[in-house]
Protein backbone atom coordinates (compact mmCIF):
# COMPACT_ATOMS: atom_id res chain seq x y z
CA UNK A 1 -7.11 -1.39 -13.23
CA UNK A 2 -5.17 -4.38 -12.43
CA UNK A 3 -6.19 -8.11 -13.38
CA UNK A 4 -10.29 -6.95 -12.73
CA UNK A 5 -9.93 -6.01 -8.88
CA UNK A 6 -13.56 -4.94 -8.24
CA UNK A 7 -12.06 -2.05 -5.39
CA UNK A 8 -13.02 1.27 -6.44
CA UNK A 9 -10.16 2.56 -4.56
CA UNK A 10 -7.37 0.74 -7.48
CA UNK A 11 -9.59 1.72 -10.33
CA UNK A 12 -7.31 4.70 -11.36
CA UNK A 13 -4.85 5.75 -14.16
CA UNK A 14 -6.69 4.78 -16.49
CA UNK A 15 -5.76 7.61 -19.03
CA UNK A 16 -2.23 5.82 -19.15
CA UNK A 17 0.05 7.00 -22.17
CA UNK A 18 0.95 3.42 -24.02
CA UNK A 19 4.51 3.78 -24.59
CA UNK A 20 4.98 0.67 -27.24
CA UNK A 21 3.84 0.57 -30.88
CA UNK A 22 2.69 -3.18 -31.95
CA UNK A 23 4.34 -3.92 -34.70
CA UNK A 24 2.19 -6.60 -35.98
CA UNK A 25 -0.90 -4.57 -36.73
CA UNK A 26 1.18 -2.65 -39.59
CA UNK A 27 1.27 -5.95 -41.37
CA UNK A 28 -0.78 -6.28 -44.63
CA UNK A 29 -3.41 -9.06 -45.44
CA UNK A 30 -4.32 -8.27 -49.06
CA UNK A 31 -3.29 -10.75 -51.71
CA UNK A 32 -0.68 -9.87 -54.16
CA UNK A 33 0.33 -10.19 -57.53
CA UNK A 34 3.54 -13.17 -58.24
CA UNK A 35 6.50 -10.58 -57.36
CA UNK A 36 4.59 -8.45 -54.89
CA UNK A 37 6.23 -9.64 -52.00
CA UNK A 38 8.36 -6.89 -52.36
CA UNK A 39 6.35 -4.48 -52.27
CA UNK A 40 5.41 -5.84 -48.91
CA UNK A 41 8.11 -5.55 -47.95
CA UNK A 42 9.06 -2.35 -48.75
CA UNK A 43 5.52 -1.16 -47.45
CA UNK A 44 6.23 -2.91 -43.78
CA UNK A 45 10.07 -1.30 -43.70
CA UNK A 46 8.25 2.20 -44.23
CA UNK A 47 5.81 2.04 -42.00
CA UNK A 48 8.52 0.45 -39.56
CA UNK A 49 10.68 3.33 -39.93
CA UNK A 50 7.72 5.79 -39.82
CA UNK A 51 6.83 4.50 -35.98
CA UNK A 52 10.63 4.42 -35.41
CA UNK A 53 10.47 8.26 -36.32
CA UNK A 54 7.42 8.91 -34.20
CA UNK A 55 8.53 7.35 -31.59
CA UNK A 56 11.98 9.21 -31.49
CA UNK A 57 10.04 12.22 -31.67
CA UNK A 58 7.79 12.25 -28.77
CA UNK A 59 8.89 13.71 -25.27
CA UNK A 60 7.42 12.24 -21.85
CA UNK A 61 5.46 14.58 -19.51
CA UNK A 62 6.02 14.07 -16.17
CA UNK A 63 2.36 12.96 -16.01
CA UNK A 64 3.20 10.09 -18.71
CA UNK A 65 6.19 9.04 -16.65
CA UNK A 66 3.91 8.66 -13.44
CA UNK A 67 1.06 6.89 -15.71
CA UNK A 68 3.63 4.32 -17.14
CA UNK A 69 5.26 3.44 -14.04
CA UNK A 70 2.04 2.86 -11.91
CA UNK A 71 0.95 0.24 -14.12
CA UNK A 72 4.39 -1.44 -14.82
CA UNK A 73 6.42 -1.01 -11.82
CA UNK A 74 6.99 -4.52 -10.03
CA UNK A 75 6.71 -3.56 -6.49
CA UNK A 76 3.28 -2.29 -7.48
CA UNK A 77 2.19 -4.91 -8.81
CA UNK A 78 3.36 -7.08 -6.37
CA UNK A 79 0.85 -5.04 -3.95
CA UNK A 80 -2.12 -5.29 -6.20
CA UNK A 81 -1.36 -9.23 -5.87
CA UNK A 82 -1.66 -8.74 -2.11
CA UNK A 83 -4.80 -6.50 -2.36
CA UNK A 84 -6.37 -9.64 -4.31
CA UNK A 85 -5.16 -12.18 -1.72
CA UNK A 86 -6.71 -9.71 0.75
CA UNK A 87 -10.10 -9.93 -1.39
CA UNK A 88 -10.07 -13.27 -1.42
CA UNK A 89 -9.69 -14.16 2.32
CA UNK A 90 -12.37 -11.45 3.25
CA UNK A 91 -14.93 -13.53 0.72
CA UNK A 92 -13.47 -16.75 2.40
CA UNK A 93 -14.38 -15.37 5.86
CA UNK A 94 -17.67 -14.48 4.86
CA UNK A 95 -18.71 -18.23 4.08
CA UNK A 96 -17.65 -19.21 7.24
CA UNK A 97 -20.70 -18.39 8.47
CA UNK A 98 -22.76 -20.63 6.40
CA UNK A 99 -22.74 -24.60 7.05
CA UNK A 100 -20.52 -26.73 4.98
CA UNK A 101 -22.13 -29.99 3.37
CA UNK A 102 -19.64 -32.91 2.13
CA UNK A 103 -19.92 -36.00 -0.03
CA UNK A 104 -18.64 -39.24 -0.21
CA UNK A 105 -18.19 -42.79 -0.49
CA UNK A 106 -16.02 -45.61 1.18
CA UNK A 107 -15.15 -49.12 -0.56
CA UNK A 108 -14.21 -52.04 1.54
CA UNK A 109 -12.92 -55.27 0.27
CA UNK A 110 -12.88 -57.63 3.88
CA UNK A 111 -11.20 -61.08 4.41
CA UNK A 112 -12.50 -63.34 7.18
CA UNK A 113 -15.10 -62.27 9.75
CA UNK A 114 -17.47 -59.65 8.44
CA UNK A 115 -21.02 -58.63 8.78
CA UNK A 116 -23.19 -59.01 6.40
CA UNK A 117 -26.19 -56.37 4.84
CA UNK A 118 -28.73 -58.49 6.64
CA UNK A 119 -26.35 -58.25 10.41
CA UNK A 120 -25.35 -62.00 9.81
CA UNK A 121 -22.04 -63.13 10.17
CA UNK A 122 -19.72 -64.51 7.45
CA UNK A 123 -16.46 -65.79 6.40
CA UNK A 124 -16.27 -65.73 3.23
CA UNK A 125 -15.01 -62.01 1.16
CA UNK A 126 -17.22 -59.61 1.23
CA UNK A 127 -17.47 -56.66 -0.86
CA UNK A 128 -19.44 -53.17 1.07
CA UNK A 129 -20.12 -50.13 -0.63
CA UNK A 130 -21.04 -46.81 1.59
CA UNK A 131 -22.71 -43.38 0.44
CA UNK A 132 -22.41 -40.76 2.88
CA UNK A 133 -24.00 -36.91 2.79
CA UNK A 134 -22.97 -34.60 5.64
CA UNK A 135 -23.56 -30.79 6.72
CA UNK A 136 -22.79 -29.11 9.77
CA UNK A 137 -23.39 -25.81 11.45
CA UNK A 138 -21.90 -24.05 14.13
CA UNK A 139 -24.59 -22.01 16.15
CA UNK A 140 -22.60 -20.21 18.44
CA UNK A 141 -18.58 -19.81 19.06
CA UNK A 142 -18.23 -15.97 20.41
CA UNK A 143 -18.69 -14.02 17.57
CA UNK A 144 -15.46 -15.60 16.46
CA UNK A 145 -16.28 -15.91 13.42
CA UNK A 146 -17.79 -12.34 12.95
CA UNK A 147 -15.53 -10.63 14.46
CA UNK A 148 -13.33 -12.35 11.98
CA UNK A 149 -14.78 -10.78 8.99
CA UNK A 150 -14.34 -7.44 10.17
CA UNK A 151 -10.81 -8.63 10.90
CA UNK A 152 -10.27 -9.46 7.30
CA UNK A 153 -12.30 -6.03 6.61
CA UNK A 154 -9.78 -4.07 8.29
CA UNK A 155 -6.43 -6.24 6.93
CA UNK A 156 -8.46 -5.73 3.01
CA UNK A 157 -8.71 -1.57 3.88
CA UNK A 158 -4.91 -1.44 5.65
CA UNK A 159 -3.54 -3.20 2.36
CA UNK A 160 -5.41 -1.01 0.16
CA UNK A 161 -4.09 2.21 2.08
CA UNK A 162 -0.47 0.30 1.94
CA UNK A 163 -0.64 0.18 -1.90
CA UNK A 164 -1.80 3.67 -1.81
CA UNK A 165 1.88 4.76 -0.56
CA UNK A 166 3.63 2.42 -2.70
CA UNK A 167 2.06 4.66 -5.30
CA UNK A 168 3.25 7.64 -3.62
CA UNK A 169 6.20 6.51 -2.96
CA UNK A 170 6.87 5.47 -6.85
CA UNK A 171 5.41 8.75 -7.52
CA UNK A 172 7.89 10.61 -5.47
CA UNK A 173 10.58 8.92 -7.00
CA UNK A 174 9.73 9.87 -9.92
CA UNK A 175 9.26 13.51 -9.31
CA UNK A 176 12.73 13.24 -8.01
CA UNK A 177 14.35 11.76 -10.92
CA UNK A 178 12.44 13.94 -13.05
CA UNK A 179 13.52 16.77 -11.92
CA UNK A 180 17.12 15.56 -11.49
CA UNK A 181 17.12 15.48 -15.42
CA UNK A 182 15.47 18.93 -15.88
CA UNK A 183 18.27 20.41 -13.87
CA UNK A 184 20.77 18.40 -15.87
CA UNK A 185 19.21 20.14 -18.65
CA UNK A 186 19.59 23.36 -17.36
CA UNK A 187 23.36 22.78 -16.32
CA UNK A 188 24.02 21.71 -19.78
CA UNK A 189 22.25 24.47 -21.65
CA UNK A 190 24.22 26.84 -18.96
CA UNK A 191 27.24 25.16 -20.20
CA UNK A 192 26.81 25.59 -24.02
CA UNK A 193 26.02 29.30 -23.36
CA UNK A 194 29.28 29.73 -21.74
CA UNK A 195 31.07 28.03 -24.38
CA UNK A 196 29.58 30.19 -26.93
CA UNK A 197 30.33 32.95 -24.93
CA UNK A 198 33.75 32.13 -24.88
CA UNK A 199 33.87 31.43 -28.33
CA UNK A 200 32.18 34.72 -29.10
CA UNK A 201 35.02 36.61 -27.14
CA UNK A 202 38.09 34.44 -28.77
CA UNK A 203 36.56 35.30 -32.45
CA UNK A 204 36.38 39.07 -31.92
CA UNK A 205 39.70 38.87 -29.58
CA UNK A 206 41.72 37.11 -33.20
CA UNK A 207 40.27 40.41 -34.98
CA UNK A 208 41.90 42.22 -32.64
CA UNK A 209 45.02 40.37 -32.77
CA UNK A 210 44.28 41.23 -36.50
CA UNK A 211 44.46 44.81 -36.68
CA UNK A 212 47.21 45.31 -33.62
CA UNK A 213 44.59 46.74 -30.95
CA UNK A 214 45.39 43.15 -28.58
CA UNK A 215 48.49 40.90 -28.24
CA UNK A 216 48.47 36.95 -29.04
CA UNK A 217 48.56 36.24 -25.40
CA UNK A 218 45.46 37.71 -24.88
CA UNK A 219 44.02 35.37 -27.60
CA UNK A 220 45.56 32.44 -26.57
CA UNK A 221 44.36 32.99 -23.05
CA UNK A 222 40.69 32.89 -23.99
CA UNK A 223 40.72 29.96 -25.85
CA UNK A 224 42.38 28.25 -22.80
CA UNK A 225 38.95 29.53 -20.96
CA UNK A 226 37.29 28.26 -24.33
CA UNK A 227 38.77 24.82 -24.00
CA UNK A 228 37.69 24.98 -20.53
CA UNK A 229 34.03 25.35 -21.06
CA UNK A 230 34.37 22.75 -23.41
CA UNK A 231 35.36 20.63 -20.83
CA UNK A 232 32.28 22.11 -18.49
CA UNK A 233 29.86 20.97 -21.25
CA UNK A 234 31.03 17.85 -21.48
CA UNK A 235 30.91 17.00 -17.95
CA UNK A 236 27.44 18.41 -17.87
CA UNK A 237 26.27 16.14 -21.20
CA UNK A 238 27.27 12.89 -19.07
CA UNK A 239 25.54 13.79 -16.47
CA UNK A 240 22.46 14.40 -18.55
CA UNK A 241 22.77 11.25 -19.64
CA UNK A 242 23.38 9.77 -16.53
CA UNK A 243 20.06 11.08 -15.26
CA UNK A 244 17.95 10.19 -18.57
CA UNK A 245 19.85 6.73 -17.66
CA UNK A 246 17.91 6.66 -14.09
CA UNK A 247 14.67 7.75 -15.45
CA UNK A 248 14.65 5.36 -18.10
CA UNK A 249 15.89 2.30 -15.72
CA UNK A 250 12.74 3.45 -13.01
CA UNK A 251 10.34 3.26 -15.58
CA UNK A 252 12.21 0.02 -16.86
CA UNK A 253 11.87 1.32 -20.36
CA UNK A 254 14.44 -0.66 -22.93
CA UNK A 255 17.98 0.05 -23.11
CA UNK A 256 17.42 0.80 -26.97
CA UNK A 257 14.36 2.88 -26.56
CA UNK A 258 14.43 6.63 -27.42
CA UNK A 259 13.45 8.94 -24.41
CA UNK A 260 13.95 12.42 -23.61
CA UNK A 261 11.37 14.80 -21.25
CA UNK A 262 9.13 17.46 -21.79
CA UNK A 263 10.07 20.96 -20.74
CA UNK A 264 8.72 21.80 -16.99
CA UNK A 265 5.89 25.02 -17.64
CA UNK A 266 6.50 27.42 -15.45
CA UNK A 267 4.95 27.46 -12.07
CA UNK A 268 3.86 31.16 -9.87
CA UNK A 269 4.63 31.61 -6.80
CA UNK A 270 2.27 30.72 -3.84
CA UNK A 271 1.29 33.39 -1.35
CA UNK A 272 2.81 31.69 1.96
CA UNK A 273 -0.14 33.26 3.81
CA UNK A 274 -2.63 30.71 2.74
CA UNK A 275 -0.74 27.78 4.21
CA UNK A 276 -1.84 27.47 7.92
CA UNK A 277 0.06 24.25 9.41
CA UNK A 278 -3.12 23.51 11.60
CA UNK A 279 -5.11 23.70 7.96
CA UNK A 280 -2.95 21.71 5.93
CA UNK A 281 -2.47 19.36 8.33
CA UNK A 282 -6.12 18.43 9.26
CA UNK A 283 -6.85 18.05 5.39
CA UNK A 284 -3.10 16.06 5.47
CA UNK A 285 -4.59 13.65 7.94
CA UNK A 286 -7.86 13.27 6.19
CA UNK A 287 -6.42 12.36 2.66
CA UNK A 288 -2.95 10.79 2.89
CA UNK A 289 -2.96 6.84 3.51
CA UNK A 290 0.02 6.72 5.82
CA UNK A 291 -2.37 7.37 8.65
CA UNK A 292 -5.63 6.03 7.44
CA UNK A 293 -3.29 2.76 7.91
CA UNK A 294 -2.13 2.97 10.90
CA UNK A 295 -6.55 3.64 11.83
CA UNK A 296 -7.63 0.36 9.61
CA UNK A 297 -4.07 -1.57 11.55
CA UNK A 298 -5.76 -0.30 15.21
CA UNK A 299 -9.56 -1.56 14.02
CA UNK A 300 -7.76 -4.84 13.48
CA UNK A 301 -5.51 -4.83 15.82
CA UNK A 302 -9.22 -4.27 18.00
CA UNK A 303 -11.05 -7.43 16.17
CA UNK A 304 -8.57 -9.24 16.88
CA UNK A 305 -8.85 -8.92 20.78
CA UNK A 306 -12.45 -9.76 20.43
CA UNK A 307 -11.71 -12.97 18.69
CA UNK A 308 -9.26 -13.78 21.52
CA UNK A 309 -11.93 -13.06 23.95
CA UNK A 310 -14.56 -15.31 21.78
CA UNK A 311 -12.70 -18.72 22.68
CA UNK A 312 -13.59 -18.40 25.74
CA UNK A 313 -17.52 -18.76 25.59
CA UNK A 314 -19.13 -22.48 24.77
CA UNK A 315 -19.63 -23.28 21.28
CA UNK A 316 -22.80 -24.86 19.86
CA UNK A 317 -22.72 -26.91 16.82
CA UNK A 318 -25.09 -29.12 14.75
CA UNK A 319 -24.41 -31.66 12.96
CA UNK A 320 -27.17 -33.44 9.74
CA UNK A 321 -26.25 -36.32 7.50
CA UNK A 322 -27.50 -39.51 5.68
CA UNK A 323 -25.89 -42.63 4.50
CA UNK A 324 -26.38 -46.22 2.72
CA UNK A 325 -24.69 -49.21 1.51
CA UNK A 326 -24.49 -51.97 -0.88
CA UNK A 327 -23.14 -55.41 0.20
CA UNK A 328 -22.26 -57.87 -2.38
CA UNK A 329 -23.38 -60.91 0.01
CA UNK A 330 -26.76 -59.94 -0.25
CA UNK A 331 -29.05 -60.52 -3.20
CA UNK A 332 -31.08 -57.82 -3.23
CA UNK A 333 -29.97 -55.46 -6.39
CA UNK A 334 -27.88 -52.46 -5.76
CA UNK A 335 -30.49 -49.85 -6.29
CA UNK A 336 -32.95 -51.50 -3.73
CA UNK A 337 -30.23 -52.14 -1.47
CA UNK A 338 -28.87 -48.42 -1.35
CA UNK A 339 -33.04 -47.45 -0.65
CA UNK A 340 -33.23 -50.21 1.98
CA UNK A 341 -30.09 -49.39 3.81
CA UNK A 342 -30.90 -45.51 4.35
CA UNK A 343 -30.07 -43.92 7.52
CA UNK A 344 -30.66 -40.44 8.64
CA UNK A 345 -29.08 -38.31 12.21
CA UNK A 346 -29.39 -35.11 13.24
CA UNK A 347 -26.96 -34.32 16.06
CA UNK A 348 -25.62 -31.08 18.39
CA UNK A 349 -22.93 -30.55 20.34
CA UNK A 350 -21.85 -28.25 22.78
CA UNK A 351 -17.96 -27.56 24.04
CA UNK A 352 -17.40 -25.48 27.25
CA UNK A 353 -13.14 -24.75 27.52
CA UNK A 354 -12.38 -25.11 31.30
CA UNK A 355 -8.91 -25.37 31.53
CA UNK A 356 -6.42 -25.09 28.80
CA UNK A 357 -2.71 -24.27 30.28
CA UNK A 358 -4.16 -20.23 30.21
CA UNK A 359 -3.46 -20.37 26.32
CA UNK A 360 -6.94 -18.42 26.04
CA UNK A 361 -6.17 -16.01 28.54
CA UNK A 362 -2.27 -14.96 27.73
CA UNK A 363 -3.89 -14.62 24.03
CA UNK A 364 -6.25 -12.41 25.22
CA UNK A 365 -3.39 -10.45 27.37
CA UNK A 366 -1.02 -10.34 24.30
CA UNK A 367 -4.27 -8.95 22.10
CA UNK A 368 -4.50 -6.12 24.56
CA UNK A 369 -1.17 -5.14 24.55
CA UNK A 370 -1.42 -5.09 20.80
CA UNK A 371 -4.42 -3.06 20.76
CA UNK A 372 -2.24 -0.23 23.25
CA UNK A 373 1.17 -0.42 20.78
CA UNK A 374 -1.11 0.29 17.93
CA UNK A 375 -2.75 2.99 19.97
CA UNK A 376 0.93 4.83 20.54
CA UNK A 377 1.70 3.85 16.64
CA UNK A 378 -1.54 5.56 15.33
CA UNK A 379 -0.14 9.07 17.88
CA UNK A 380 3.36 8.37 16.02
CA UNK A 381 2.13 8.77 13.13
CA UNK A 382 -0.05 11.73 13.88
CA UNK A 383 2.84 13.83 14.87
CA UNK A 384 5.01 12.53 12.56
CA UNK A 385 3.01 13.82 9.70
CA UNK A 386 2.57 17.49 11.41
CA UNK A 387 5.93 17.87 11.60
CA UNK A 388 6.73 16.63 7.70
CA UNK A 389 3.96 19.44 7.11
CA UNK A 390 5.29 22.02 8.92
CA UNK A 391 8.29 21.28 7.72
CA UNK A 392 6.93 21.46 4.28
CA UNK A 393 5.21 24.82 4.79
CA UNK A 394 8.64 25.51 6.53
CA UNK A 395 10.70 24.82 3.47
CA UNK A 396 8.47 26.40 0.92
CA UNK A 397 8.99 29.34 2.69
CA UNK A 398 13.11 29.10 2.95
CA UNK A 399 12.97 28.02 -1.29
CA UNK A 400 10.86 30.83 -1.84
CA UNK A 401 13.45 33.55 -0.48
CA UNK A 402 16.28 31.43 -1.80
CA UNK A 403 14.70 31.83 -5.13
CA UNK A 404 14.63 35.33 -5.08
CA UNK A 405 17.80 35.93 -3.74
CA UNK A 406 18.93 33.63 -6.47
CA UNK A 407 16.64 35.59 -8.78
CA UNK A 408 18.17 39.14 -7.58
CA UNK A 409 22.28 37.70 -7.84
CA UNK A 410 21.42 36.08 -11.60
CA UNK A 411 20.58 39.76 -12.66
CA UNK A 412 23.30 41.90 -11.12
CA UNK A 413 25.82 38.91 -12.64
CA UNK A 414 24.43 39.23 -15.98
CA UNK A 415 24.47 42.93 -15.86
CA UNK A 416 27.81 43.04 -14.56
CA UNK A 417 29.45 40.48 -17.58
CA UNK A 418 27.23 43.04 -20.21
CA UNK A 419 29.78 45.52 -18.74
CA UNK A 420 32.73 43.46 -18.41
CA UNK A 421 32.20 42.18 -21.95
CA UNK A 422 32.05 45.99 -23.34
CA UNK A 423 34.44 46.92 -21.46
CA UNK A 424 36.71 43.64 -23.24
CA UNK A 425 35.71 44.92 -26.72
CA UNK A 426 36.87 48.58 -25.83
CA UNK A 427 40.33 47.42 -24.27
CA UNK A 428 39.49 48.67 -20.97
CA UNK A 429 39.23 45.37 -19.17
CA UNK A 430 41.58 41.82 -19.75
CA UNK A 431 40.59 38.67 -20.05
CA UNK A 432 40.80 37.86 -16.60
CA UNK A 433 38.55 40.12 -15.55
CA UNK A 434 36.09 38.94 -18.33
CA UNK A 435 36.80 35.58 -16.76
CA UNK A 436 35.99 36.18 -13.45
CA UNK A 437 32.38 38.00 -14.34
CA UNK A 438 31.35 35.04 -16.50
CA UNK A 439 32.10 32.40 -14.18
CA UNK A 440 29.89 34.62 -11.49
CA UNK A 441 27.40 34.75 -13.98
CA UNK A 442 27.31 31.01 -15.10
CA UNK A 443 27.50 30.33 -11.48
CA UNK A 444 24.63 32.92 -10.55
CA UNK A 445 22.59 31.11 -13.44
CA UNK A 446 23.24 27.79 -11.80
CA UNK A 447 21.95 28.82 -8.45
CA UNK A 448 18.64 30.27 -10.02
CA UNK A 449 18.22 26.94 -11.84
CA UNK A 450 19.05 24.80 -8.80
CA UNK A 451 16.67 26.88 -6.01
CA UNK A 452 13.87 26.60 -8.97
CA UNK A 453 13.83 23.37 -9.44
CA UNK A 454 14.04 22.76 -5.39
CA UNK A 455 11.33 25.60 -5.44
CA UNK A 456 9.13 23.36 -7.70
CA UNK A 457 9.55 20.08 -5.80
CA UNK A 458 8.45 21.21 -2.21
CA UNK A 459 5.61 23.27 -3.75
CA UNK A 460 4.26 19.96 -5.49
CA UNK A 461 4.78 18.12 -2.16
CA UNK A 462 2.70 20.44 -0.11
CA UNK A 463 0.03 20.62 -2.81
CA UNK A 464 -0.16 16.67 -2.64
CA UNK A 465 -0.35 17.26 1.65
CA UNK A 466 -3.44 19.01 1.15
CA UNK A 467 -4.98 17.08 -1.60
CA UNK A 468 -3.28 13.44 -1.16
CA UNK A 469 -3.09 13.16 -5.17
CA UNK A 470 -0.64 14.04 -8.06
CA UNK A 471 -3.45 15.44 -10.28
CA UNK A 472 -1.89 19.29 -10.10
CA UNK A 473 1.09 16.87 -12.44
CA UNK A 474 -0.76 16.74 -15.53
């Protein structure tokens, strides 16, 4: 919850991870003996070093990642600002209805010609002193002001809905940056195994040279590959880093600051029988805010034609109020004076708009083509969200076979490098050939990584189509 905003809808994340240790609470209060401030010292560097340690330690879930960048992301908070403005103008609207009352007092100082407390005339300065208490009311203006609330209604609900993608949106990115550094994981574990491979192969290829079974060239041409995979794994550590760099910057942790992820579990495959486009879709359109904004934007859109339409009835309005004064001609006291002078009116009026230049009526015309765009906008965004979920359902489908297939290449390449490599150690196969199966492999291992990952993403999506949260995360 953000700065106490009363809307059920924002009152969420609240298990948040707290991703900074307070120093100051490790600091100690007991009194110590003359030369003990050493000790305190020493305590308060121990314990510092101890929370340094934890905190190098721990590894971010992906559902601590989305936790800590909902509640300090700017953007977002930026939109809970607006959601308060919202609340605000709704409660302003709201005491429209009710009349106003005002206070207040006037002090004239006049030279020459004045009238007196007593309606005489005088010459001479004269000092006048007026109280005034005022309310008025207006009885009836076209629902204008009615219509208005459920204006600001609608604009409160379409800003709430608004921050509701922001969220998604944050969330999305960070699914997408999260996974970017899994992969980078993979690549550079996929890396280090072929440059152990390698290195296995060069160690038991110098025995060889050894004993007289291989020549140096054979040697010398696997630690080429050696040095190669060397370079491989380096490439691939930088761009681990690169991505930790990106996750780190989106959740604008410190530049300083430890960080490293959490392993992804793994995830089973989904039957692609149960998804139904017409199915997901209808529960899509029920849950997701993009169109349960564009709905609140047409109510508005809506409110606002009938307060266009309200200017053009009369509007009624009353008027109460009471005043005094105190005059420094007269010689009555001031408290007797301000009793004496008293006056009390009760007035209404009434205003009927004849002609005004057709302002009324082109505002009313404008309103009502408003009302029809909105109308087309709200059937945008109904078929643009079927076809993001059939695409969805669509994509699962392709990411599914790709896996697979990726699944079905990873073990013929590993089987065929077992064989290649035996066939090394025997002498019936060069290093080439050992070459070419490990980079098949490496690259078969690659693909299987990649189309899981991409696997993983687009089944997460269409869970979120159906649900409209991130919960299946955690």
């Amino acid at each position: 919850m953000y700065r106490g905003i009363e809307i059920e809808k924002i009152k969420e994340n609240d298990n948040h991870i707290c991703m900074y240790i307070d120093q100051n609470k490790n600091s100690i209060t007991s009194s110590y003996p003359r030369g003990g401030w050493m000790v305190k010292v020493t305590i308060i560097i121990g314990l510092l070093f101890f929370n340094s340690l934890l905190w190098s330690q721990e590894t971010w879930k992906i559902g601590d990642c989305i936790d800590y960048a909902l509640e300090h992301n700017l953007d977002l908070n930026l939109k809970y600002n607006e959601v308060e403005t919202g609340q605000v103008t709704l409660k302003e609207s709201k005491t429209q209805l009710y009349p106003d009352l005002n206070m207040g007092s006037g002090l004239d100082y006049n030279f020459g010609r004045a009238i007196t407390g007593d309606n005489t005339v005088t010459f001479d300065p004269t000092l006048s002193n007026n109280y005034y208490l005022i309310s008025s009311f207006t009885l009836f203006q076209g629902m204008v002001k009615r219509n208005n609330i459920k204006y600001q209604d609608f604009l409160l609900k379409a800003k709430l809905e608004e921050l509701e993608i922001e969220k998604n949106q944050l969330v999305t990115r960070i699914l997408s940056s999260y996974y970017t550094v899994l992969y980078s994981k993979g690549l550079t574990e996929v890396a280090e195994s072929q440059l152990s491979l390698s290195q296995q192969q060069f160690e038991r290829m110098l025995k060889f040279v050894e004993v007289g079974k291989e020549s140096p060239i054979a040697a010398q041409d696997l630690k080429s590959q050696m040095a190669a995979d060397q370079l491989s794994l380096t490439k691939a550590e930088n761009q681990l880093n690169k991505a930790l760099l990106e996750l780190k910057q989106l959740l604008r942790l410190n530049a300083s600051q430890s960080f490293d992820i959490a392993e992804m579990p793994e995830n089973d495959f989904t039957i692609l029988s149960e998804y139904h486009i017409e199915e997901v879709y209808t529960m899509a359109a029920e849950v997701l805010p993009q169109l349960k904004k564009q709905e609140f934007l047409l109510g508005l859109s809506e409110r606002d034609l009938k307060i266009a339409k309200g200017y053009i009835y009369p509007s009624v309005g009353m008027q109460i109020g009471v005043n005094s004064g105190f005059y420094s001609t007269s010689d009555i006291n001031f408290m007797k004076q301000i009793e004496n002078n008293q006056n009390q009116w009760i007035g209404a009026s009434v205003r009927i708009p004849i002609f005004n230049q057709h302002q009324t009526t082109s505002r009313i015309k404008r309103k009502r083509i408003a009302v029809n765009s909105q109308k087309i906008q709200v059937e945008k965004h109904r078929e643009a969200l079927y076809i993001e979920v059939w695409n969805a359902i669509e994509d699962l489908g392709s990411a599914e076979k790709e896996y697979k297939s990726s699944e079905e290449l990873y073990d013929f390449s590993n089987l065929n490098l077992k064989n290649v490599t035996k066939k090394l150690e025997k002498g019936l196969a060069n290093t080439t050939e050992f070459e070419t199966a490990k980079q098949r492999f490496i690259s078969a291992k690659a693909n299987l990584l990649k189309s899981k990952m991409i696997y993983i993403m687009r089944s997460d999506m269409l869970e979120f189509y159906q649900t409209g949260h991130w919960a299946h995360l955690y």
